[in-house]
N, C-alpha and C. Protein backbone atom coordinates (compact mmCIF):
# COMPACT_ATOMS: atom_id res chain seq x y z
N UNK A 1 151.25 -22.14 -22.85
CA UNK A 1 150.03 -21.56 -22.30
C UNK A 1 149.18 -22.65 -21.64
N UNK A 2 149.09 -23.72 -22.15
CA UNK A 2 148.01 -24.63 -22.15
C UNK A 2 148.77 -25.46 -20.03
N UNK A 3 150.42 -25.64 -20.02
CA UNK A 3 151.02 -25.42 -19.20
C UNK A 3 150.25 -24.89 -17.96
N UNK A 4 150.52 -23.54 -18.07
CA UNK A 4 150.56 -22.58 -17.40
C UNK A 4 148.75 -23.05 -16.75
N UNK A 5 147.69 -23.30 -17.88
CA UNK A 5 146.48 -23.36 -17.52
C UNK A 5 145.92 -24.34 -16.46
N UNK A 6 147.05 -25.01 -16.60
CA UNK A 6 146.85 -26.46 -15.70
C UNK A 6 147.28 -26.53 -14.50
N UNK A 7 148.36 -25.66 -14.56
CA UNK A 7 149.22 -25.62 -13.20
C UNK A 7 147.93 -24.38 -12.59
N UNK A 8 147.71 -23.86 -13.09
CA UNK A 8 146.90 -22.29 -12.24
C UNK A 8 145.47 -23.37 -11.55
N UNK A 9 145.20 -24.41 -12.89
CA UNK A 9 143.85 -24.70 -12.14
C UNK A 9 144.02 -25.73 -10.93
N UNK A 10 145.14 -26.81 -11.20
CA UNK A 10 145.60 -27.80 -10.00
C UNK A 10 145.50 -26.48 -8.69
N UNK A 11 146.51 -25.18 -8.93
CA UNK A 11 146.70 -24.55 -7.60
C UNK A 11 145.47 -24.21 -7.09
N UNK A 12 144.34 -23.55 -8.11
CA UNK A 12 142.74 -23.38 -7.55
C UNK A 12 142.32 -24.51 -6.71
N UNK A 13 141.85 -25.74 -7.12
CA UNK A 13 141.57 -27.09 -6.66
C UNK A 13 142.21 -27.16 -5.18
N UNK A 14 143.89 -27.09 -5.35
CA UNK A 14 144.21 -27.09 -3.61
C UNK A 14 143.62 -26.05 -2.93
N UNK A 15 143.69 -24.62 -3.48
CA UNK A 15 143.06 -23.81 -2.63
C UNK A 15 141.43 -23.93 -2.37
N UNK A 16 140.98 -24.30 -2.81
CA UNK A 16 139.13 -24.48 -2.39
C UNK A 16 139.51 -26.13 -1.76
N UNK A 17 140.26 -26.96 -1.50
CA UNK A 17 140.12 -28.26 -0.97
C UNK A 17 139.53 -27.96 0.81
N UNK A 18 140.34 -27.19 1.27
CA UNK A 18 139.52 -26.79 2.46
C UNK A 18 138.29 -26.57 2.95
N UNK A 19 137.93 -25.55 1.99
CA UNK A 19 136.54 -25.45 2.11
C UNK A 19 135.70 -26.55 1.90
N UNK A 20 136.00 -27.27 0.91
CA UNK A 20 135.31 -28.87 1.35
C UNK A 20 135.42 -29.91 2.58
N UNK A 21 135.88 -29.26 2.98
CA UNK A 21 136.67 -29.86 4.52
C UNK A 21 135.35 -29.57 5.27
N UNK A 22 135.81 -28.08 5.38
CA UNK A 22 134.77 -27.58 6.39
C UNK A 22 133.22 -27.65 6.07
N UNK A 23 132.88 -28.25 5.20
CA UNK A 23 131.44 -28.18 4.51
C UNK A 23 131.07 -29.70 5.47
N UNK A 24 131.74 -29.80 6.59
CA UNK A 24 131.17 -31.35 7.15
C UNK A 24 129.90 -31.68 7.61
N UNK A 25 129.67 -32.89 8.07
CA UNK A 25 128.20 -33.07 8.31
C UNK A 25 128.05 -33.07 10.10
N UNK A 26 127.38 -32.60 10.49
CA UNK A 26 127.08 -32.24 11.83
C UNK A 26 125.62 -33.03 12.55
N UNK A 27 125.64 -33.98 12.97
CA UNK A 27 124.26 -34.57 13.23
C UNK A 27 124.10 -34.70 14.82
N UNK A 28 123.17 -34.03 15.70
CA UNK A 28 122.58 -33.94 16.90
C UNK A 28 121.20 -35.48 16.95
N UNK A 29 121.69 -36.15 17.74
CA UNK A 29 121.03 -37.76 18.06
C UNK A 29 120.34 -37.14 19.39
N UNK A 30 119.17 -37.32 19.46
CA UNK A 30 117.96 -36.62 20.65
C UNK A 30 117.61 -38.13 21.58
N UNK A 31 117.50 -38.15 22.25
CA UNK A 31 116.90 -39.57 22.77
C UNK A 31 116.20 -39.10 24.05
N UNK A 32 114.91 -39.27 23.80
CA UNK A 32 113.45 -38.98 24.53
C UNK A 32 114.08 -40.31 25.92
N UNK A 33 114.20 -41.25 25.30
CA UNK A 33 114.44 -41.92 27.17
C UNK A 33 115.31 -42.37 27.79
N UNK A 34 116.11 -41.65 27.05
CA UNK A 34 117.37 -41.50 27.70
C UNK A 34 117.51 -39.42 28.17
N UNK A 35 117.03 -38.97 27.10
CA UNK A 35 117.09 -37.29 27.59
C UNK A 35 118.64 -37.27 28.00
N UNK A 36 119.01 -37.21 26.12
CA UNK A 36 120.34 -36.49 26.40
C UNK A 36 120.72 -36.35 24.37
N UNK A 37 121.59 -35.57 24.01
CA UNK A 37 121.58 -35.29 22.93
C UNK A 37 122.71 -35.52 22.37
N UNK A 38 123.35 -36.37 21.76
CA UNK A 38 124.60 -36.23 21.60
C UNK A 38 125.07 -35.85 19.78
N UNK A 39 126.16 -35.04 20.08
CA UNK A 39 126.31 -34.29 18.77
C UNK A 39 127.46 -34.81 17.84
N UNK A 40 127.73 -35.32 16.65
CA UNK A 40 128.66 -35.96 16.09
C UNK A 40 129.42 -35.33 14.75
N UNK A 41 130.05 -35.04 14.61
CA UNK A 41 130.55 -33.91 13.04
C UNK A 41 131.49 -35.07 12.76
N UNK A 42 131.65 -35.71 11.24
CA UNK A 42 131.86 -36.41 10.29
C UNK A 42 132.19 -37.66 11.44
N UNK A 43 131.24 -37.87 11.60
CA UNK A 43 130.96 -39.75 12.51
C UNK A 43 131.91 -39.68 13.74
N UNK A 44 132.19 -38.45 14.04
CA UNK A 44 133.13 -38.48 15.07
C UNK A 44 132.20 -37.90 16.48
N UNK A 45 131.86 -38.51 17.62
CA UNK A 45 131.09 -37.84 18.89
C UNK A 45 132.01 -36.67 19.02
N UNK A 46 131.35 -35.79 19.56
CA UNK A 46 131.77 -34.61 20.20
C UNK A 46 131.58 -34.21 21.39
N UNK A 47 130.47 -34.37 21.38
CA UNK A 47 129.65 -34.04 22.73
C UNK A 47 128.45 -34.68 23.01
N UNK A 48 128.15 -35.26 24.60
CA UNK A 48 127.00 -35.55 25.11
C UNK A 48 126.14 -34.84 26.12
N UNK A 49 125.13 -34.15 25.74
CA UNK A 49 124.42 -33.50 26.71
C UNK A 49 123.62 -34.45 27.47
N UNK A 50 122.83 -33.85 28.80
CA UNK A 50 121.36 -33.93 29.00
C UNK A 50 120.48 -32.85 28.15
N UNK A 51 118.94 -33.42 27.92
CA UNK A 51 118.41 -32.51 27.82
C UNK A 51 117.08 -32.72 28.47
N UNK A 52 115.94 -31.60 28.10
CA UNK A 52 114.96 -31.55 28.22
C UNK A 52 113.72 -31.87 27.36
N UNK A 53 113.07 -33.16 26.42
CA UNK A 53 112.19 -32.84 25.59
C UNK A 53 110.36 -32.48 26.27
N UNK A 54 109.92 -33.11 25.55
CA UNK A 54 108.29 -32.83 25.98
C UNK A 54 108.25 -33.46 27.08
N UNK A 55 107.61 -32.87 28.01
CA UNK A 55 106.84 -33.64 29.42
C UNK A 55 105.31 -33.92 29.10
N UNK A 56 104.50 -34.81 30.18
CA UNK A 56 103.17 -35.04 29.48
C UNK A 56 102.55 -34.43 29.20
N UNK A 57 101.43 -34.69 28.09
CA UNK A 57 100.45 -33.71 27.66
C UNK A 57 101.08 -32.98 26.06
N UNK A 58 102.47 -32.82 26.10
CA UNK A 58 103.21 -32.57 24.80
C UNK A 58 103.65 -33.37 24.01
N UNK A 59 104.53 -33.00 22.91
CA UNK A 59 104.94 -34.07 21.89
C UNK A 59 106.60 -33.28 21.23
N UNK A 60 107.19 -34.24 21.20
CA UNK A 60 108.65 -33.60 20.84
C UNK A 60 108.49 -34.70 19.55
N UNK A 61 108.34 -34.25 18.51
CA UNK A 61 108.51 -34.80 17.46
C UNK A 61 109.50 -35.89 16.97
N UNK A 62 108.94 -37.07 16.77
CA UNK A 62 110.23 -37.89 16.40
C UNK A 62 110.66 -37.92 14.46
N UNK A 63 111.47 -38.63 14.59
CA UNK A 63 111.73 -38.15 13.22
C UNK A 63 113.58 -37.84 12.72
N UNK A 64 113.41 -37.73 11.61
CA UNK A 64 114.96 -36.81 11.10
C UNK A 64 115.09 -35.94 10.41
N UNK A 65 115.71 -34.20 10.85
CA UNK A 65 115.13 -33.48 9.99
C UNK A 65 116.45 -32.97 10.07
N UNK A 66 116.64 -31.65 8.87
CA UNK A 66 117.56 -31.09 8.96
C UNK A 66 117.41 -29.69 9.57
N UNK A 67 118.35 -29.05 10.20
CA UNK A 67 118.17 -27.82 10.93
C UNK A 67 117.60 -26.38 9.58
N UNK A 68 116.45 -26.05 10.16
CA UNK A 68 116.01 -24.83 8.78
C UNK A 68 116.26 -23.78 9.00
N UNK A 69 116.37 -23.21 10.26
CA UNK A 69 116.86 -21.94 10.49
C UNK A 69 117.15 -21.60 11.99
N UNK A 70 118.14 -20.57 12.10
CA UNK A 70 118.86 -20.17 13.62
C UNK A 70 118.49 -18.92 14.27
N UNK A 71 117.97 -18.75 15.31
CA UNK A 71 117.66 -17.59 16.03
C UNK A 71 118.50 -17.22 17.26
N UNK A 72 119.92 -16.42 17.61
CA UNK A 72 120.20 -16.36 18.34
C UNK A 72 119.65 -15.93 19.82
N UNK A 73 118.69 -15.29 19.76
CA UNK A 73 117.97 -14.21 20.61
C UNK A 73 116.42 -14.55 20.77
N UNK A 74 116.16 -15.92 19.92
CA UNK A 74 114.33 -16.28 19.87
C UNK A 74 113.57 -15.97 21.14
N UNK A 75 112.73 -15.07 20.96
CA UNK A 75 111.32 -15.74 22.10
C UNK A 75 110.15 -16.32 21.22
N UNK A 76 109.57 -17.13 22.40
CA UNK A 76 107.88 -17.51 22.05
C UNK A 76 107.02 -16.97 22.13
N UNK A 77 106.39 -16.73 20.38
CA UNK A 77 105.25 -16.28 20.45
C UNK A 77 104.03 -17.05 20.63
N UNK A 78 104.54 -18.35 20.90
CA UNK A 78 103.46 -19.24 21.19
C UNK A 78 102.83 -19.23 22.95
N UNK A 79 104.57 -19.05 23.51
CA UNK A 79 104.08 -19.02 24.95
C UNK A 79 104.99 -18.01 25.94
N UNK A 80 104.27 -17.15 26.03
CA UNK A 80 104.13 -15.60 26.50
C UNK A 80 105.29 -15.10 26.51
N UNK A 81 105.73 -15.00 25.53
CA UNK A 81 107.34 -14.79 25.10
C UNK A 81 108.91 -15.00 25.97
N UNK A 82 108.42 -16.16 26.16
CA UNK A 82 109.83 -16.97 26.43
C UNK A 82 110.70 -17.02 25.85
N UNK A 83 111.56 -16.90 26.68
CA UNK A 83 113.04 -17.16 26.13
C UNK A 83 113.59 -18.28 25.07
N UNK A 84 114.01 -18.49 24.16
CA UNK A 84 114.44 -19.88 23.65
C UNK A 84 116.27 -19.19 22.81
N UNK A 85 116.81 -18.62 23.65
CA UNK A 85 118.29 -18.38 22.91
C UNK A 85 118.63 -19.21 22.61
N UNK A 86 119.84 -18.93 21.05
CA UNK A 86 120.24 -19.86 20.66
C UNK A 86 119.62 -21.54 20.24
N UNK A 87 118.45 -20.85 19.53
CA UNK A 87 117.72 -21.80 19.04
C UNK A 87 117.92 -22.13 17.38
N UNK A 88 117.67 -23.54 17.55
CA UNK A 88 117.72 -24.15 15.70
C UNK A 88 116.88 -24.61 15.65
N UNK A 89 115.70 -24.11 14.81
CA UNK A 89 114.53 -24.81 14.42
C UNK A 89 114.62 -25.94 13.24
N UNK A 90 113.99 -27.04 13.70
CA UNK A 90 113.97 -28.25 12.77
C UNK A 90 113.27 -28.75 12.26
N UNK A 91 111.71 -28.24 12.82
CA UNK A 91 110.38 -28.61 12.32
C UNK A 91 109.27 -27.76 13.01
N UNK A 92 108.77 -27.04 12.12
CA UNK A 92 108.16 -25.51 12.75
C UNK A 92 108.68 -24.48 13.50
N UNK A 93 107.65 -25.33 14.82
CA UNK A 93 108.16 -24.22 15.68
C UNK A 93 109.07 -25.16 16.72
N UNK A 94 109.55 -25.90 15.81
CA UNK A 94 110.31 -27.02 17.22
C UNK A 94 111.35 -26.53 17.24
N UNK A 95 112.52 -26.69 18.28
CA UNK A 95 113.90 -26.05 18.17
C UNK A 95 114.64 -26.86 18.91
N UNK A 96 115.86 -27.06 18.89
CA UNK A 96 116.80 -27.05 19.50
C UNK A 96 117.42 -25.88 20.30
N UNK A 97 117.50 -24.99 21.55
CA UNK A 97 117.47 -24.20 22.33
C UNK A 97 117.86 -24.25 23.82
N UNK A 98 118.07 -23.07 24.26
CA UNK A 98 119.05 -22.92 25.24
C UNK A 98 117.77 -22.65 26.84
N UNK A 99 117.57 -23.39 27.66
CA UNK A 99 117.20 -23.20 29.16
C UNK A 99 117.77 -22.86 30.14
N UNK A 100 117.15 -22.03 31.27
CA UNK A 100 117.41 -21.75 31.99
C UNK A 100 116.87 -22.53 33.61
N UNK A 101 116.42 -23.44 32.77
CA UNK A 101 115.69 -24.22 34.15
C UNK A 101 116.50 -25.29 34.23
N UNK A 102 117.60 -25.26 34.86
CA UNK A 102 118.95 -26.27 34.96
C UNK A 102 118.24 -27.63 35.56
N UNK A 103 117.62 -27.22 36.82
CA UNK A 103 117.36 -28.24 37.78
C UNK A 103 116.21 -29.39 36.70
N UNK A 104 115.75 -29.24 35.39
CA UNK A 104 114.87 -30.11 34.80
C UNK A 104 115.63 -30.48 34.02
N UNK A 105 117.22 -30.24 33.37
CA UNK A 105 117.40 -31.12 32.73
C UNK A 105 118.25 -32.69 32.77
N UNK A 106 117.50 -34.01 31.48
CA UNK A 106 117.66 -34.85 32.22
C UNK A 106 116.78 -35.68 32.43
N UNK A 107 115.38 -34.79 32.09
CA UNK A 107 114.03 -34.99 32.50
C UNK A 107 113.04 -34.51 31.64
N UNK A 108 111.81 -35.12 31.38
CA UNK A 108 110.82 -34.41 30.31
C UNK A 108 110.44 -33.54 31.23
N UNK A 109 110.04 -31.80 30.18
CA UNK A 109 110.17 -30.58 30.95
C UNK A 109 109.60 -29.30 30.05
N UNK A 110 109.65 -29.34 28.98
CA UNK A 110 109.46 -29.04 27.79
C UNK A 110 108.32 -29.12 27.15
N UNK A 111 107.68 -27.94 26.68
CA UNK A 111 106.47 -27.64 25.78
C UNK A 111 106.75 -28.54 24.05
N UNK A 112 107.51 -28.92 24.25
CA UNK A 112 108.18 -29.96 22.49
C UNK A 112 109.27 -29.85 22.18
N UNK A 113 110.06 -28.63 22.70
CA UNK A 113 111.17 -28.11 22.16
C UNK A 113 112.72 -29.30 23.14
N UNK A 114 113.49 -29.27 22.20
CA UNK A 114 114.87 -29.77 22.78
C UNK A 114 115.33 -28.74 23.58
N UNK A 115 115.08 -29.27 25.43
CA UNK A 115 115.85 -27.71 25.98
C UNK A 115 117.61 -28.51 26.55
N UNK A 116 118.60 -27.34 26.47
CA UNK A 116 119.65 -27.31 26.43
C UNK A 116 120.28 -26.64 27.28
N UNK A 117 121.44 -26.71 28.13
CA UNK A 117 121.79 -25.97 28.97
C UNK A 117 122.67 -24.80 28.45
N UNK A 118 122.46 -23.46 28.51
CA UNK A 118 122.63 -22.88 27.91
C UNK A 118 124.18 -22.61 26.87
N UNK A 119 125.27 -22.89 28.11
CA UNK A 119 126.34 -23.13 27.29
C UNK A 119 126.60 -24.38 26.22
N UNK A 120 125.89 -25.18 26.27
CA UNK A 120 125.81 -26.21 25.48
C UNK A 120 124.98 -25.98 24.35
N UNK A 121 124.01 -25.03 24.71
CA UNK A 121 122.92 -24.51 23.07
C UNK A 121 124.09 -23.92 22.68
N UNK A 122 124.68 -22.83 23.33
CA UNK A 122 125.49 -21.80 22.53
C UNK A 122 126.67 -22.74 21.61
N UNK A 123 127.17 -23.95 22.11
CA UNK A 123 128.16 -24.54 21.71
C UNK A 123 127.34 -24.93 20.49
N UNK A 124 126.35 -25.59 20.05
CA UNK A 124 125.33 -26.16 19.42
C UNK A 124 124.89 -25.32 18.25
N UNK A 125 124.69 -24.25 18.70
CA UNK A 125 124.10 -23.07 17.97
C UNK A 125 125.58 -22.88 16.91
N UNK A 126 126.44 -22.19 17.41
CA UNK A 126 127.79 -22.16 16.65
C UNK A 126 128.16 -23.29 16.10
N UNK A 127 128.49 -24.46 16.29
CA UNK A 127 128.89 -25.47 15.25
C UNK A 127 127.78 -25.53 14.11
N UNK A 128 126.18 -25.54 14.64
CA UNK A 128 125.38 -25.62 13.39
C UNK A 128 125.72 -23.98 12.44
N UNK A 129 125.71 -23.39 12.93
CA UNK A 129 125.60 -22.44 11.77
C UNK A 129 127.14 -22.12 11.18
N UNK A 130 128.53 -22.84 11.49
CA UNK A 130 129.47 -22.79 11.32
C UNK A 130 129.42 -23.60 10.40
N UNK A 131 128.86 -24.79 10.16
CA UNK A 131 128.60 -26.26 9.72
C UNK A 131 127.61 -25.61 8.10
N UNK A 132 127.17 -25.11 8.53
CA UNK A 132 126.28 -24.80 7.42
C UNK A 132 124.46 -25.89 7.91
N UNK A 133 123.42 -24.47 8.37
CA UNK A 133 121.90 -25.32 8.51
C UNK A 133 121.62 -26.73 7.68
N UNK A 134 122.27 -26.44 6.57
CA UNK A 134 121.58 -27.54 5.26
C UNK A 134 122.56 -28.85 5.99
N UNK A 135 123.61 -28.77 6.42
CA UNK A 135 124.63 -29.60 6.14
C UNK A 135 124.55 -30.11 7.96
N UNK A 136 123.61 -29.57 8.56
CA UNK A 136 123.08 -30.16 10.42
C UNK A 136 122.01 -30.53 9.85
N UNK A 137 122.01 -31.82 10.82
CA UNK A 137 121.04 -33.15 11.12
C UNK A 137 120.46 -33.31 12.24
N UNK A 138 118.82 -33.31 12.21
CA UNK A 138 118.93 -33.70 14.46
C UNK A 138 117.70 -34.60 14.25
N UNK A 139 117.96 -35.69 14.44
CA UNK A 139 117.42 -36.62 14.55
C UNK A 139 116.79 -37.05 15.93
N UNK A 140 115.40 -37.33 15.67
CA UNK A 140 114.89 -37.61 17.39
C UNK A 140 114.45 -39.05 17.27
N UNK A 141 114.77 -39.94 18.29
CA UNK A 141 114.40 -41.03 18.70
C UNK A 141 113.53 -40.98 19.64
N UNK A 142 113.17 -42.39 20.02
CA UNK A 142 111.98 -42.69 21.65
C UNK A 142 113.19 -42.99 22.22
């Protein structure tokens, strides 16, 4: 019996080893002067965007936070209900989010928020919430 108990739990252990796999860490690197975002899952780059943070008069928060929650479909109720699809908020009302104003990114443009070209939020949006919120990182630099 005692056998049998060991072999059943070794086979459990391989079967959940995956899922520790996929529990990886996902960290988005923001860089205000450079304006571009690049995204890394277990120290490996993935991807480098442009983006959009604050233009003057605003503030894109610097800092390192972890992603708190995902809105596929967000508007602003701050500013006259704009669009922000495929947004990950990281600190309030800050987000990581999808634009439609192509020709600004690249460039400060942005009320605070990280803007993203939209297929690239959507790419962004899905790895973080695939990744698990707790387990995404987005760190903003100057």
């Amino acid at each position: 019996m005692r056998k049998f108990i060991l072999a059943a739990s070794a086979f459990l252990c391989l079967q959940i080893q995956p899922l520790v796999a996929e529990a990886s860490n996902l960290v988005a690197k923001v860089s205000i002067s450079q304006q571009t975002m690049t995204v890394s899952q277990n120290g490996i780059v993935k991807y480098r965007w442009k983006v959009s943070t604050a233009r003057k008069g605003y503030v894109t928060p610097l800092g390192n936070y972890k992603a708190k929650w995902a809105s596929k479909n967000h508007r602003s109720r701050k500013y006259d209900n704009a669009p922000m699809p495929y947004a990950i908020f990281f600190n309030g009302g800050y987000a990581v989010h999808a634009t439609f104003d192509l020709k600004r990114l690249g460039r400060p443009a942005s009320h605070g928020c990280v803007r993203l070209h939209p297929d690239n939020a959507a790419q962004f949006f899905s790895m973080a919430t695939a990744n698990g919120l707790g387990n995404t990182k987005i760190i903003v630099t100057r």
